[in-house]
Protein backbone atom coordinates (compact mmCIF):
# COMPACT_ATOMS: atom_id res chain seq x y z
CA UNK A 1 0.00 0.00 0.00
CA UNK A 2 1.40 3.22 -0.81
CA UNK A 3 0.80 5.30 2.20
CA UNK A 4 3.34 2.79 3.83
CA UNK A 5 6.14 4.67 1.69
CA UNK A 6 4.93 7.99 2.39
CA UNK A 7 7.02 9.42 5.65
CA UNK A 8 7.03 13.15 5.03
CA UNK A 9 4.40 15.44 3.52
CA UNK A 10 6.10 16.73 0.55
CA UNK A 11 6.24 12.91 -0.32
CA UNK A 12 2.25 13.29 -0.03
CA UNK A 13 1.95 16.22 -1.96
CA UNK A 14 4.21 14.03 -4.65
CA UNK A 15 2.32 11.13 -4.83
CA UNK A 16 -1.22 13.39 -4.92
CA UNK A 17 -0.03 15.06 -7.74
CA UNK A 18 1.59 12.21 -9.51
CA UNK A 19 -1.91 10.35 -9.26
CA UNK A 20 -4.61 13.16 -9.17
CA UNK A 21 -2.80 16.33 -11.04
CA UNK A 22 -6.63 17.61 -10.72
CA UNK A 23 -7.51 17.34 -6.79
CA UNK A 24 -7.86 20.53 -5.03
CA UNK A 25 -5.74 20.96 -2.07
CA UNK A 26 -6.61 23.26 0.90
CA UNK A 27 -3.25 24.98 1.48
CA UNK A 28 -1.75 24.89 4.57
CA UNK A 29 -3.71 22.21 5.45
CA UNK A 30 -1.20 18.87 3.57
CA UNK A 31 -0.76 17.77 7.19
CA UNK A 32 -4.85 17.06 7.96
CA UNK A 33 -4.40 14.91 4.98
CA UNK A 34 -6.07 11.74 5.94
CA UNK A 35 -6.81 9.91 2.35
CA UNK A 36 -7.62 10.03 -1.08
CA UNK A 37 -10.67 9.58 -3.08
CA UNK A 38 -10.17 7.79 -6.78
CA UNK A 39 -13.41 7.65 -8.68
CA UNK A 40 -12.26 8.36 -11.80
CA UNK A 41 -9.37 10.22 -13.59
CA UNK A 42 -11.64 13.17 -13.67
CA UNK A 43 -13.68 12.49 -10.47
CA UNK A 44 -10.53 12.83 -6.97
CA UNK A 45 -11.21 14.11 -3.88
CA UNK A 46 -7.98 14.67 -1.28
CA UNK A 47 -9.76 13.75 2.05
CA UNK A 48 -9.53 16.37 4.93
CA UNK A 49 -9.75 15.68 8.83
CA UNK A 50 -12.18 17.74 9.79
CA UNK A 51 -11.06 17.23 13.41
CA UNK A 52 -7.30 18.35 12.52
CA UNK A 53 -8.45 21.21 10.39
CA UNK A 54 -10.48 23.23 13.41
CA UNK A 55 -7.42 22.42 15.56
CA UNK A 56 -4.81 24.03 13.15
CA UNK A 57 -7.16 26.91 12.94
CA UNK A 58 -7.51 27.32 16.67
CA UNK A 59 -3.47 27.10 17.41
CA UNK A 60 -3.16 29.35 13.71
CA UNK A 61 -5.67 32.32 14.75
CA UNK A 62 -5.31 31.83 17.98
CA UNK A 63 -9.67 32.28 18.63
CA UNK A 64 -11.66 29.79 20.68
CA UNK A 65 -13.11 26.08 19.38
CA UNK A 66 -16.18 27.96 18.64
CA UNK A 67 -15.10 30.74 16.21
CA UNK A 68 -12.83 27.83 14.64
CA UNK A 69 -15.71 26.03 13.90
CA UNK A 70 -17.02 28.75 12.38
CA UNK A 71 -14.41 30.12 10.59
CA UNK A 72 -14.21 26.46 8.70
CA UNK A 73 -17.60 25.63 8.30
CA UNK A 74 -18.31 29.62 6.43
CA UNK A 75 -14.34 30.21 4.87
CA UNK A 76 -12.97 27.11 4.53
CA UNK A 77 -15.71 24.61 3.67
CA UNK A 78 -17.83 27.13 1.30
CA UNK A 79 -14.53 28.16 -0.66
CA UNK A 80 -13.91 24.58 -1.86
CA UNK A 81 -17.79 23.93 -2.94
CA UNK A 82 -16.88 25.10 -6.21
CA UNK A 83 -16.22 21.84 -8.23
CA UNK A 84 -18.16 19.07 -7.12
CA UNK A 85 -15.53 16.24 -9.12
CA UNK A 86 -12.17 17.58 -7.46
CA UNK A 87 -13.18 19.19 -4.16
CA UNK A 88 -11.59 18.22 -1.09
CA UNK A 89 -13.86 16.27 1.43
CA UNK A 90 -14.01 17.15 5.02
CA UNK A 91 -14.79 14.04 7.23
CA UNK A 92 -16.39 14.48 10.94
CA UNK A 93 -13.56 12.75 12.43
CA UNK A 94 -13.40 11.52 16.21
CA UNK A 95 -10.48 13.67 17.87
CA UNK A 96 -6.67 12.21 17.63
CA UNK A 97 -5.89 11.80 20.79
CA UNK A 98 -2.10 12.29 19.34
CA UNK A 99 -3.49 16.00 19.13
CA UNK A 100 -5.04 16.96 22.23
């Protein structure tokens, strides 16, 4: 399985591009990565932890859970609603307890 060979994120990024030139990536985000979606050469979504995502933004902006929330579900989620074959997908994610 190829996400046994991938150690670092550029290696990610790499492989994502190598396989899905089309997927939309949320920058800043490569390390929330959590899978990828192959329907069809035409039809990738990079998968998103939703979980990881709200964290980043809380340590990033430095607001409350509450205003991260936020702040994905109305900027982060609505600018990627654009292409319904190559946007990423945001999964509701249980919390990593690597993260807390």
């Amino acid at each position: 399985m190829i996400w046994n060979k991938i150690n670092k994120i550029s290696d990610l990024k790499e492989y994502i591009e190598s396989v899905c030139p089309n997927a939309m990536l949320v920058d800043g985000y490569d390390d929330c990565i959590i899978g990828i979606q192959l329907v069809k050469p035409n039809n990738t979504h990079i998968i998103y932890s939703k979980h990881s995502m709200i964290k980043k933004i809380i340590v990033n902006k430095h607001i409350s859970f509450n205003d991260a929330h936020t702040y994905f579900t109305y900027i982060v989620r609505i600018a990627f609603t654009l292409n319904k074959n190559i946007m990423p997908l945001f999964v509701e994610d249980l919390p990593n307890p690597k993260l807390n």
